[in-house]
C-alpha atoms as a PDB file:
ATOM      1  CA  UNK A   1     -70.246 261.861 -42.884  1.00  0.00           C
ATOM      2  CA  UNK A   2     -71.971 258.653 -42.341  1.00  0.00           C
ATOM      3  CA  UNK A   3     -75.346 257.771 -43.574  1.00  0.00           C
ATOM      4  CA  UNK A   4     -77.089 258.144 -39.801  1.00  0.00           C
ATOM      5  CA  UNK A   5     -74.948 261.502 -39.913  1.00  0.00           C
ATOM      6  CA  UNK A   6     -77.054 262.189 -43.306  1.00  0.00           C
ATOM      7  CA  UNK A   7     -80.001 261.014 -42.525  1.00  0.00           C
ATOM      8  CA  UNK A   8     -79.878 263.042 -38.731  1.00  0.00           C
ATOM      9  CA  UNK A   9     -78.901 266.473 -40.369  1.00  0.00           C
ATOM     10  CA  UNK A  10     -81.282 266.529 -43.535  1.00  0.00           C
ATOM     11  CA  UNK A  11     -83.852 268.412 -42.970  1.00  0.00           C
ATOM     12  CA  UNK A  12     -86.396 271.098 -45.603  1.00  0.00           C
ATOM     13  CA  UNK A  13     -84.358 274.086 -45.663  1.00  0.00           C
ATOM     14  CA  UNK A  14     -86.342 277.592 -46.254  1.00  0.00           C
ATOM     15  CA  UNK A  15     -83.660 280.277 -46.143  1.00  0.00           C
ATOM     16  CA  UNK A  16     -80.442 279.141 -48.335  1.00  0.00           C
ATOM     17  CA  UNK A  17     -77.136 281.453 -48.891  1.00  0.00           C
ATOM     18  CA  UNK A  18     -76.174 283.514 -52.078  1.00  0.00           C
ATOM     19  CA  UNK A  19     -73.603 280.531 -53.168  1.00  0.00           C
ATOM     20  CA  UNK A  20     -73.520 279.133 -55.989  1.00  0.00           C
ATOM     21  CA  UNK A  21     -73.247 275.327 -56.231  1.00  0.00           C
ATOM     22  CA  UNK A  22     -71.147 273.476 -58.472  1.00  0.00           C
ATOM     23  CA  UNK A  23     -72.041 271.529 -61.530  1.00  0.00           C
ATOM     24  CA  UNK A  24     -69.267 269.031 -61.098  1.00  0.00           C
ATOM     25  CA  UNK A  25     -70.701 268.592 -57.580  1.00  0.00           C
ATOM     26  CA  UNK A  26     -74.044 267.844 -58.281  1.00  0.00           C
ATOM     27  CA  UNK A  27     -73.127 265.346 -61.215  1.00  0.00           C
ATOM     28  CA  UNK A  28     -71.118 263.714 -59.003  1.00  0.00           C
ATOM     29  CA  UNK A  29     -74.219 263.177 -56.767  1.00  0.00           C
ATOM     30  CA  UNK A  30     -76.611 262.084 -59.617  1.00  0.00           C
ATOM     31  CA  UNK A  31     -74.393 259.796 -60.751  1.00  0.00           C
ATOM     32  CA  UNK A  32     -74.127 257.886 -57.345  1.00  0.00           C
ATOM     33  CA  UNK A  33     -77.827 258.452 -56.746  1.00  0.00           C
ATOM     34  CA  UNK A  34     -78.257 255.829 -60.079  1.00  0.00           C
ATOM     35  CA  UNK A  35     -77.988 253.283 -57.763  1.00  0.00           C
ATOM     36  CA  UNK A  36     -81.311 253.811 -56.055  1.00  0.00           C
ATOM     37  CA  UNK A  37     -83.640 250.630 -56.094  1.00  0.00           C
ATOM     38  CA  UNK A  38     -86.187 250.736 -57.991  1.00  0.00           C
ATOM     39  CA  UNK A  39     -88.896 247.416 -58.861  1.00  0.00           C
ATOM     40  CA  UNK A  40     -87.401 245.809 -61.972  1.00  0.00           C
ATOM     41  CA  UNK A  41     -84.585 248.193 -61.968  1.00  0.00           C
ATOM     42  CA  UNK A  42     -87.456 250.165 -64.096  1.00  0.00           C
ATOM     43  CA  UNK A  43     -85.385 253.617 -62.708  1.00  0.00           C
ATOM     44  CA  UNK A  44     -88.831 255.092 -63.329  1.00  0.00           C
ATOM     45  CA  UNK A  45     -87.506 258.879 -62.510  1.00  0.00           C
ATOM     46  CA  UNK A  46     -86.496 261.452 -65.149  1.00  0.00           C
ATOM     47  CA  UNK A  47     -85.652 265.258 -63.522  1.00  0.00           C
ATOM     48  CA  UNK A  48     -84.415 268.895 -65.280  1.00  0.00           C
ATOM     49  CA  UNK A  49     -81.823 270.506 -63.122  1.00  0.00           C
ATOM     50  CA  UNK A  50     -82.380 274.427 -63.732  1.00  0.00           C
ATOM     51  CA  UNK A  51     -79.849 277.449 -62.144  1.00  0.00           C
ATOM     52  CA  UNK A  52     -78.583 280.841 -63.398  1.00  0.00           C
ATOM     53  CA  UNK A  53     -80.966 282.706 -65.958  1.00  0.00           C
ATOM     54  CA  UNK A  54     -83.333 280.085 -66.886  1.00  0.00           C
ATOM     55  CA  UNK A  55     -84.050 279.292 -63.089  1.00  0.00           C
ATOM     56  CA  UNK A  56     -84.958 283.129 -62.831  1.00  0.00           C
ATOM     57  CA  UNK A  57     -87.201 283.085 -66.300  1.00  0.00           C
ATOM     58  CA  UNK A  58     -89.372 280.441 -64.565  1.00  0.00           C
ATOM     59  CA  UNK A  59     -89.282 281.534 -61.392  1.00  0.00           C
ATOM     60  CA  UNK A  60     -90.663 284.940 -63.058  1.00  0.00           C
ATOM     61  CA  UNK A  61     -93.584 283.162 -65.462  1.00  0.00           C
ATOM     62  CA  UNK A  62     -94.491 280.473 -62.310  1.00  0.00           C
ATOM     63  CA  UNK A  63     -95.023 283.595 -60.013  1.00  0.00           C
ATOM     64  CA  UNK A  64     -97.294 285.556 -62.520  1.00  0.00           C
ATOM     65  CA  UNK A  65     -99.622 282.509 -62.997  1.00  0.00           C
ATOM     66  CA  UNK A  66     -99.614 282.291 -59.115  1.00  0.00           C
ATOM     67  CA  UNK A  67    -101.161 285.355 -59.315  1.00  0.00           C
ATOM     68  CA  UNK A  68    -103.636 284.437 -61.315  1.00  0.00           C
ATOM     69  CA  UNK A  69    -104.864 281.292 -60.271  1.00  0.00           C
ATOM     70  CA  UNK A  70    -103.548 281.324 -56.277  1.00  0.00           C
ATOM     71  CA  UNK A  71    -105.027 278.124 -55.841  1.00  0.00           C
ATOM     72  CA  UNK A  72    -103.354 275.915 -58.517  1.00  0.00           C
ATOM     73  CA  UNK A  73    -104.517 275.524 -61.956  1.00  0.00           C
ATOM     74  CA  UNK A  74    -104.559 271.599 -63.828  1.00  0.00           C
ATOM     75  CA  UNK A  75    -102.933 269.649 -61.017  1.00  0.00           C
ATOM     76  CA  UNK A  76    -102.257 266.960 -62.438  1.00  0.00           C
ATOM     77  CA  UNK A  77    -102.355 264.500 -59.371  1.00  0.00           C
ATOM     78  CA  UNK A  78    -103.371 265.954 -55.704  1.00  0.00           C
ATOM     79  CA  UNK A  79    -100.789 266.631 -53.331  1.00  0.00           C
ATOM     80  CA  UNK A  80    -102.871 265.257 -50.239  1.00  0.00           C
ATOM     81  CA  UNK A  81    -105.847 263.051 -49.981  1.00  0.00           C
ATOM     82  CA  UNK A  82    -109.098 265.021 -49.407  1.00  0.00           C
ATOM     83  CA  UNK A  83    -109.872 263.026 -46.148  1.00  0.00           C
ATOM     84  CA  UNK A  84    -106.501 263.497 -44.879  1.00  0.00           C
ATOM     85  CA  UNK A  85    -107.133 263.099 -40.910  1.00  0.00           C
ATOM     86  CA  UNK A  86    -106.373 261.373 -37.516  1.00  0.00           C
ATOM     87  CA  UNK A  87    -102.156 261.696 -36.549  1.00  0.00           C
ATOM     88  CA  UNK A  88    -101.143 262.535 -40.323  1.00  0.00           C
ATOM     89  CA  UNK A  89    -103.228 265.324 -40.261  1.00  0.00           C
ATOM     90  CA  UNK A  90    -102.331 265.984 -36.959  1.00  0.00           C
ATOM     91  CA  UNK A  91     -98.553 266.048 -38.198  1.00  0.00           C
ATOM     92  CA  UNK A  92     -98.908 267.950 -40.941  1.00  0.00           C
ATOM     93  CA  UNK A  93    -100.739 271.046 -39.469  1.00  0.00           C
ATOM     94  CA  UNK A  94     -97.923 270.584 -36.334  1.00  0.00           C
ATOM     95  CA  UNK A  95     -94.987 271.447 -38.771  1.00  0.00           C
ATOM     96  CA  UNK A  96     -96.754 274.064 -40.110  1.00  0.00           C
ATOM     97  CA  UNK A  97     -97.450 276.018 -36.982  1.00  0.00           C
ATOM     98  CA  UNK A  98     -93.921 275.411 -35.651  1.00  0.00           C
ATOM     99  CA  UNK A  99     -92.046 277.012 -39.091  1.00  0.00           C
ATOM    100  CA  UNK A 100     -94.526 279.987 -38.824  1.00  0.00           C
ATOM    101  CA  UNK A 101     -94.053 280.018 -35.074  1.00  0.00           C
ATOM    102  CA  UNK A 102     -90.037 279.703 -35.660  1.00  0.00           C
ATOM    103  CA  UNK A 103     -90.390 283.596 -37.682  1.00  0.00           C
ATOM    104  CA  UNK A 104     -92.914 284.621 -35.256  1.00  0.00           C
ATOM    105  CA  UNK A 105     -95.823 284.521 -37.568  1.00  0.00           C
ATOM    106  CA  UNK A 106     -98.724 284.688 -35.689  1.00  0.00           C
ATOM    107  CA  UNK A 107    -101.904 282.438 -36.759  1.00  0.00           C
ATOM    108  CA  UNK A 108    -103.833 285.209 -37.605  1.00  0.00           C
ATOM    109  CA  UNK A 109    -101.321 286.719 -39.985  1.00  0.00           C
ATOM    110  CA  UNK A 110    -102.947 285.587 -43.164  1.00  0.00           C
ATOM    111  CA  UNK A 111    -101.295 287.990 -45.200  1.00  0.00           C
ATOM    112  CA  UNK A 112     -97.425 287.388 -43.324  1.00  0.00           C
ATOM    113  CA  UNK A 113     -98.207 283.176 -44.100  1.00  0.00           C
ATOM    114  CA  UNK A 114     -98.979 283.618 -47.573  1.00  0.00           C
ATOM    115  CA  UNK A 115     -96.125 285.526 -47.912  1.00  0.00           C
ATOM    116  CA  UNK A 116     -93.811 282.950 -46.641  1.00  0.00           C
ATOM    117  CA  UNK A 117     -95.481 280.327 -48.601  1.00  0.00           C
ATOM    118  CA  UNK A 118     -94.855 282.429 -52.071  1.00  0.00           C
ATOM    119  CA  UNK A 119     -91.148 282.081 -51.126  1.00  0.00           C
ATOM    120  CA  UNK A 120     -90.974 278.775 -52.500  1.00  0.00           C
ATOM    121  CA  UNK A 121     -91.301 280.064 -55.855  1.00  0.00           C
ATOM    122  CA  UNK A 122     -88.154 282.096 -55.180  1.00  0.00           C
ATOM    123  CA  UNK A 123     -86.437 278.210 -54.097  1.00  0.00           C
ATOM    124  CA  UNK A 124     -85.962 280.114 -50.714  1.00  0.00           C
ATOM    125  CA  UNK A 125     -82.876 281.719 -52.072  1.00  0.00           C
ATOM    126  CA  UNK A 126     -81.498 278.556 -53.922  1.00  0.00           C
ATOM    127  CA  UNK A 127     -79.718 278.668 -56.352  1.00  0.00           C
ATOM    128  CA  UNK A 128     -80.294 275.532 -58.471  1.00  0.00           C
ATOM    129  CA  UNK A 129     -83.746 273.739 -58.923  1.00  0.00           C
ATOM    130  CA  UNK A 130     -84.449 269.671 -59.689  1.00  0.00           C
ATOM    131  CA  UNK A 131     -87.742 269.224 -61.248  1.00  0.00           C
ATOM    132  CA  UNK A 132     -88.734 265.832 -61.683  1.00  0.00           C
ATOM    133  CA  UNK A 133     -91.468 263.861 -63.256  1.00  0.00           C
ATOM    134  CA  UNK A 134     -92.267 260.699 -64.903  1.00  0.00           C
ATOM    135  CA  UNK A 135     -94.362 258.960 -67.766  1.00  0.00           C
ATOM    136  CA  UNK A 136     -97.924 258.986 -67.159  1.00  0.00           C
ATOM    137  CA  UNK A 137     -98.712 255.452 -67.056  1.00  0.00           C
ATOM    138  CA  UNK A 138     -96.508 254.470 -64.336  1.00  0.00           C
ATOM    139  CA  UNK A 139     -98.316 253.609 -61.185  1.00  0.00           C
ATOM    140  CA  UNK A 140     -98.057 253.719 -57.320  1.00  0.00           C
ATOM    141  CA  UNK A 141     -94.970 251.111 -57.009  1.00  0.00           C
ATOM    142  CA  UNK A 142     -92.787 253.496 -59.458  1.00  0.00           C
ATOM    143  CA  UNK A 143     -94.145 256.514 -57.597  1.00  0.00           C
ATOM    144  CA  UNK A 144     -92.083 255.103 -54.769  1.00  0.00           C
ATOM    145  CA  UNK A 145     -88.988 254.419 -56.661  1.00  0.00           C
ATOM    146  CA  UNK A 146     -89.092 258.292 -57.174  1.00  0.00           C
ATOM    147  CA  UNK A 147     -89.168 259.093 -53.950  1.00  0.00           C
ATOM    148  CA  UNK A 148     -86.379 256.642 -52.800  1.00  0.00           C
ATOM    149  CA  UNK A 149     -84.381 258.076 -55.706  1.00  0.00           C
ATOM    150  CA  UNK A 150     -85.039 261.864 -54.659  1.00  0.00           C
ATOM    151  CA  UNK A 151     -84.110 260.603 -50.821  1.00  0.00           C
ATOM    152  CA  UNK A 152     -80.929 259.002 -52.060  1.00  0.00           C
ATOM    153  CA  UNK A 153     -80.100 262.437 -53.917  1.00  0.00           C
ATOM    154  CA  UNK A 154     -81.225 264.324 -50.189  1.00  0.00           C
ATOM    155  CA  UNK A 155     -78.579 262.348 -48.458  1.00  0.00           C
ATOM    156  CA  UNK A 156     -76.309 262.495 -50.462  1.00  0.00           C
ATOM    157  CA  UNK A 157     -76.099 266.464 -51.368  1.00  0.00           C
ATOM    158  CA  UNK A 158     -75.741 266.076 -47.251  1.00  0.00           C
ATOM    159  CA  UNK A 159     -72.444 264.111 -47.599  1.00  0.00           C
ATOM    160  CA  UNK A 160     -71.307 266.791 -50.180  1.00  0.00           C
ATOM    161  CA  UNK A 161     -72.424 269.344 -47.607  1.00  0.00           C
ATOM    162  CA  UNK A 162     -74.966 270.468 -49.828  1.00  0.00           C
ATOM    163  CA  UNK A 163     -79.338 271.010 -48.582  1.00  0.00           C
ATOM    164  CA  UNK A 164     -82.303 270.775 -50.271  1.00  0.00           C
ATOM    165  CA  UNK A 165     -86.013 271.770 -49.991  1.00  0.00           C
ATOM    166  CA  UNK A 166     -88.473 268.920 -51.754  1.00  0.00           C
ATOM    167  CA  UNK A 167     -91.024 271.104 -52.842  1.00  0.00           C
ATOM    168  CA  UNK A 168     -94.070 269.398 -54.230  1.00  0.00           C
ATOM    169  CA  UNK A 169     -96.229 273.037 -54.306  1.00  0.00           C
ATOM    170  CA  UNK A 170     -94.928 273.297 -58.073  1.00  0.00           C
ATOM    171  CA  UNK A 171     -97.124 270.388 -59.019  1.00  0.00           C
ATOM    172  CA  UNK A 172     -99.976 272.985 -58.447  1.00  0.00           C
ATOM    173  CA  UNK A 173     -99.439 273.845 -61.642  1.00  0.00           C
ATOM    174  CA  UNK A 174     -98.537 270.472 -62.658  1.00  0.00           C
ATOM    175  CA  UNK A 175     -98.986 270.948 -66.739  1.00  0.00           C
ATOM    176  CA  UNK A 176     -98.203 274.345 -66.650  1.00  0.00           C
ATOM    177  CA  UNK A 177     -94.478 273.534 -65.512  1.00  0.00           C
ATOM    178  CA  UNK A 178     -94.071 270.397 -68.135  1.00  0.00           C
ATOM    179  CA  UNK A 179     -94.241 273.153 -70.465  1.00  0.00           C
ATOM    180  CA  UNK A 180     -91.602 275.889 -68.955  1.00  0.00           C
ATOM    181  CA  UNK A 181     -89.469 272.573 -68.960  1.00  0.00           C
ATOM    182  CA  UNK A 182     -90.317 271.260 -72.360  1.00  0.00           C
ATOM    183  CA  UNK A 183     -91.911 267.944 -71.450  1.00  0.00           C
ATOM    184  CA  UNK A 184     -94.483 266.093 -73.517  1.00  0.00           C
ATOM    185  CA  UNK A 185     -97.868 265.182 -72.524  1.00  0.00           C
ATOM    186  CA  UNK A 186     -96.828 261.638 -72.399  1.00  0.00           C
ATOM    187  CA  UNK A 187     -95.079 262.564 -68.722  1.00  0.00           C
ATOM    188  CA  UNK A 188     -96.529 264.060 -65.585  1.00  0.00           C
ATOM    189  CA  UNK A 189     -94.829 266.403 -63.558  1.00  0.00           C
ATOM    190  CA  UNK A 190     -94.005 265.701 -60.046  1.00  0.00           C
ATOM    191  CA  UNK A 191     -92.142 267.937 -57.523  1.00  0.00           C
ATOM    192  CA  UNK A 192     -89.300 270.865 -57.494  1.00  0.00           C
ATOM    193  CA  UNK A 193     -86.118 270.183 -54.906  1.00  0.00           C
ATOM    194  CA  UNK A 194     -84.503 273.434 -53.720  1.00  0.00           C
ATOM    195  CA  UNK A 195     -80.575 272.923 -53.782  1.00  0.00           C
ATOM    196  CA  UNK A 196     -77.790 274.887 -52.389  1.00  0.00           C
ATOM    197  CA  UNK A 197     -76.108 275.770 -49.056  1.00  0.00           C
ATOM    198  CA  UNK A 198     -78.262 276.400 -46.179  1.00  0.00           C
ATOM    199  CA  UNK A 199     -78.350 280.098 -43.982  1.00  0.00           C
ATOM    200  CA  UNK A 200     -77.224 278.139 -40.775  1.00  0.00           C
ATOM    201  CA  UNK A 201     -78.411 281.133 -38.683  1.00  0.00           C
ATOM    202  CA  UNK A 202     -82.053 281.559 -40.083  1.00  0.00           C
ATOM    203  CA  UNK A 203     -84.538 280.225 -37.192  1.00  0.00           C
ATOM    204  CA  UNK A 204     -86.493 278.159 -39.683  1.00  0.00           C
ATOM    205  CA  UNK A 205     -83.571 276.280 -40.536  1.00  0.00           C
ATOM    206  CA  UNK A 206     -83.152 275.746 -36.796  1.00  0.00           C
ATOM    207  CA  UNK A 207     -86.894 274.768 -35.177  1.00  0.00           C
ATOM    208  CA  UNK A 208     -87.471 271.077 -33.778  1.00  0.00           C
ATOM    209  CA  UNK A 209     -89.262 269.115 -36.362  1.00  0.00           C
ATOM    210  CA  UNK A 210     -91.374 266.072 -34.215  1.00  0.00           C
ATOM    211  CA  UNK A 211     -91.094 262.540 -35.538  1.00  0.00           C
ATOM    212  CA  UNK A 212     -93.814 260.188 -33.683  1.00  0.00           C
ATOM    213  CA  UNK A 213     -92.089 257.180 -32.112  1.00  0.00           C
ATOM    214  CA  UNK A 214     -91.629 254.121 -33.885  1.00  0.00           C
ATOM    215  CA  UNK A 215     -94.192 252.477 -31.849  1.00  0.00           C
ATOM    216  CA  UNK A 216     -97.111 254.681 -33.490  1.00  0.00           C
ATOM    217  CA  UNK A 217     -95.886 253.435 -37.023  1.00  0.00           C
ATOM    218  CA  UNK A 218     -94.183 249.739 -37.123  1.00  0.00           C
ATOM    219  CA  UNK A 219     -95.522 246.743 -35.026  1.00  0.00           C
ATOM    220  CA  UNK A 220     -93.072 244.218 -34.064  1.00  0.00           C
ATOM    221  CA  UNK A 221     -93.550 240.286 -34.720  1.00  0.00           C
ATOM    222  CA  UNK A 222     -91.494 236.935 -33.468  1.00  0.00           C
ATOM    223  CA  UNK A 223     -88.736 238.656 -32.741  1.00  0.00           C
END
């Protein structure tokens, strides 16, 4: 698999298959994933890989405190800006509608969407989670090193014919999950990955997932 191979069949998988994944595997991946850039080779990210019975214990304590506080509880950064609008709004309530749309959930099933949403603290069936996070004082520019690190890992659990699910709903209960993992207060927790083999045949691992054209996003100049 090349990298445009990666990069063309990545995509958030929400219904995974009862296989396990291999340790050896995933090292492998994290090891090659080191080479990420990062600004001053800082390597900002830190992460807790979790399967097998502890995955289930905090599965089972992140799902009681959903019950109790359904709409987060110390966040401790906010997932979208409050005046989220214009075409990334637009895009982000499109993707939504097309995965409910996908398992025929109409837009009036309040109770069938919330139901589907509470399956990401079940990693859609996954078996292994990555939790990552980072120290507290690092800003915007190591922020992004994360996230080019965490793609890098994406692509290549694709090239070991692995999927994933970035999942940054976990940070709604950003302080409460720093201490299921064991991490000081000196860090800040920042997003779950789903990992394992996707269900090839579930239709919301299957619908079309829009991308705007590159002339919406990156201007052109002198050449």
């Amino acid at each position: 698999m090349n990298v445009t191979e990666a990069v063309n069949s990545r995509r958030s998988i929400r219904q995974f298959l009862d296989k396990p994944v291999d340790r050896a595997k995933l090292e492998a991946v994290l090891e090659t994933a080191q080479r990420s850039p990062s600004g001053g080779n800082t390597q900002p990210w830190s992460a807790v890989i979790v399967g097998g019975d502890a995955l289930k214990d905090i599965t089972a304590k992140i799902k009681e405190k959903a019950k109790a506080a359904p709409m987060g509880e110390n966040m401790e950064y906010a997932i979208y800006p409050k005046d989220l609008n214009g075409r990334y709004e637009e895009q982000r309530r499109a993707v939504g509608r097309d995965m409910f749309e996908s398992i025929g959930l109409a837009r009036e099933d309040g109770a069938g969407r919330v139901a589907q949403m509470a399956k990401n603290w079940d990693s859609f069936g996954a078996p292994v989670q990555l939790f990552t996070y980072t120290r507290k004082y690092m800003g915007p520019p190591q922020w992004s090193d994360m996230g080019m690190w965490l793609q890098t890992v994406m692509l290549l659990l694709r090239e070991a014919g692995l999927d994933s699910c970035s999942q940054e709903i976990w940070a709604m209960y950003g302080s409460y999950m720093r201490e299921l993992l064991g991490i000081d207060d000196d860090h800040i927790f920042f997003c779950g990955m789903a990992i394992g083999y996707r269900d090839p045949d579930a239709p919301i691992n299957n619908f079309a997932v829009s991308r705007i054209p590159i002339s919406d996003a990156i201007e052109f100049r002198g050449l």
